[in-house]
Protein backbone atom coordinates (compact mmCIF):
# COMPACT_ATOMS: atom_id res chain seq x y z
CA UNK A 1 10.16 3.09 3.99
CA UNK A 2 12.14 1.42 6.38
CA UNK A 3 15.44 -0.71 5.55
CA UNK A 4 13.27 -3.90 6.09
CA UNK A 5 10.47 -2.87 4.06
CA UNK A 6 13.29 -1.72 1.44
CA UNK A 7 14.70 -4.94 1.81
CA UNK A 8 11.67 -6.86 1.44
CA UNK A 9 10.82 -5.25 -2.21
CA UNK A 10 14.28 -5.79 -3.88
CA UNK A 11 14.27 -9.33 -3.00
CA UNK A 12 10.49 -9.39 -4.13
CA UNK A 13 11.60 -7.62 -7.76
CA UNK A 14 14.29 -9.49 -7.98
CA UNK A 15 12.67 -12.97 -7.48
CA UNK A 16 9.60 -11.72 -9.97
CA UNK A 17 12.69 -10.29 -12.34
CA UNK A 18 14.66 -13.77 -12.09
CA UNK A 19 11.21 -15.87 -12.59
CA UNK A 20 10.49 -13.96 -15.85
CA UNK A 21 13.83 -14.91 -17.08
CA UNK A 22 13.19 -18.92 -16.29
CA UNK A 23 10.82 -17.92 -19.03
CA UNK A 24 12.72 -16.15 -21.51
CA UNK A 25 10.60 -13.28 -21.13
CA UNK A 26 12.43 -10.05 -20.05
CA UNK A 27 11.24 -8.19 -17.39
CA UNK A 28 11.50 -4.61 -15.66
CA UNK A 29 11.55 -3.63 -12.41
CA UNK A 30 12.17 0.17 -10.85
CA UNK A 31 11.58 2.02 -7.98
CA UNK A 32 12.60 5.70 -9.55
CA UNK A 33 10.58 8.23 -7.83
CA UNK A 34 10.36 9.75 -11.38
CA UNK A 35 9.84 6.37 -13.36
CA UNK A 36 7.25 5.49 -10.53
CA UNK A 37 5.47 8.75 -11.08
CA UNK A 38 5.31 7.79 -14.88
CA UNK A 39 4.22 4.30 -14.27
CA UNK A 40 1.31 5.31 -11.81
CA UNK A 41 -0.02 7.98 -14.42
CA UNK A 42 0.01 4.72 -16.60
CA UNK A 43 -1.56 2.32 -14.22
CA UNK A 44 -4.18 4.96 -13.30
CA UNK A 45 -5.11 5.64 -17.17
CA UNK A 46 -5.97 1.85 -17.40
CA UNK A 47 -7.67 1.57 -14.33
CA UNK A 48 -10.04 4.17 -16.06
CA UNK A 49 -10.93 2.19 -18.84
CA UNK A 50 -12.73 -0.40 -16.54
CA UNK A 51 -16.22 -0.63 -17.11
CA UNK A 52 -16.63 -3.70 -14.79
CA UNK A 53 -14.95 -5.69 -12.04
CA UNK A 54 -15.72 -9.08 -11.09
CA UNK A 55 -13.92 -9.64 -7.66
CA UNK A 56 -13.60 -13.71 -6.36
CA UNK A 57 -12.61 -13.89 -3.11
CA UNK A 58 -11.90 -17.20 -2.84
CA UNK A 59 -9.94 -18.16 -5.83
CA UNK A 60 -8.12 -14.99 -4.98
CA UNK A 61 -8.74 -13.26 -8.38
CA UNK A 62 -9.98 -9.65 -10.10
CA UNK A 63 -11.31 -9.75 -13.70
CA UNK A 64 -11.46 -5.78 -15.15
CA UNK A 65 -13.50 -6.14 -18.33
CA UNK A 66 -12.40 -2.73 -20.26
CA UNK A 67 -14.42 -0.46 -22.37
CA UNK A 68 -12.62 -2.26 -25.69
CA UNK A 69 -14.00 -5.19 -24.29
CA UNK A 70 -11.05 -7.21 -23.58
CA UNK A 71 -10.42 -8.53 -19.75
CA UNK A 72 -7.37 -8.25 -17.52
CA UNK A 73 -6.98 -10.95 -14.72
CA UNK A 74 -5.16 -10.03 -11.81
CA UNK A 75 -4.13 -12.60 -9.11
CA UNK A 76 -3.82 -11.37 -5.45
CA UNK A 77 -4.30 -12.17 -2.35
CA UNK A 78 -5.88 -8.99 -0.83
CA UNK A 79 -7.34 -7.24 -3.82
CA UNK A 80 -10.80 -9.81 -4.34
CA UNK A 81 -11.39 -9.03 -0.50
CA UNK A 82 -10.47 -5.51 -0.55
CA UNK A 83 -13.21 -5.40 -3.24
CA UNK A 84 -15.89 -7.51 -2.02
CA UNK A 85 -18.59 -6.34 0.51
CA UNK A 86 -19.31 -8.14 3.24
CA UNK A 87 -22.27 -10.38 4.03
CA UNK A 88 -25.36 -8.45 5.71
CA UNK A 89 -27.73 -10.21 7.67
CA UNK A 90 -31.20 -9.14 7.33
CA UNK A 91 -32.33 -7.36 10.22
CA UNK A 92 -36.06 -8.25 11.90
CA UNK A 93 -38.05 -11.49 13.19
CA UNK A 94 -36.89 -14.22 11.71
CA UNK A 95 -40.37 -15.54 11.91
C-alpha cells in the first residue's frame, strides 16, 4: 500500500473508532497481518452461511439472509452494484 492509501485507512478507522465512541459502544480496529488473517477466516466462515442475497442498488444496500434464518444488512456504496447484473436488452425485431 502506498503512504496515501495507508494514510487514508487510519484516518478512516479512526473516524469509524471515534463515531462508535459518540455512542458508548467500543469499537476495534487493526490492521495486523496476523489479526487480519484471523479476521478474514472469520468473515469468510459467515459469508458461507448465506443462503440468499438481496442486492438494492439504489438505496445502496445488501441483505444476506443466513441459513439460521436471521439477516445481516450491510450499507455500501459499491457492494449492491458489484452484485447486481446489468440490464439486457432483448435482442430481435422489435415488431
Amino acid at each position: 500500500m502506498t503512504d496515501t492509501s495507508n494514510d487514508r485507512m487510519n484516518e478512516a478507522m479512526s473516524r469509524i473508532v471515534e463515531l462508535e465512541a459518540e455512542l458508548e459502544a467500543a469499537g476495534d480496529a487493526t490492521t495486523d497481518t496476523d489479526a487480519l488473517a484471523d479476521l478474514k477466516a472469520i468473515l469468510h466462515d459467515w459469508v458461507e452461511s448465506v443462503t440468499a442475497v438481496v442486492a438494492t442498488p439504489g438505496v445502496g444496500r445488501v441483505v444476506l439472509i443466513h441459513a439460521n434464518g436471521r439477516e445481516s444488512r450491510i450499507a455500501s456504496p459499491d457492494l449492491p452494484m458489484l452484485l447486481s447484473k446489468p440490464a439486457k436488452f432483448a435482442t430481435g425485431s422489435l415488431d
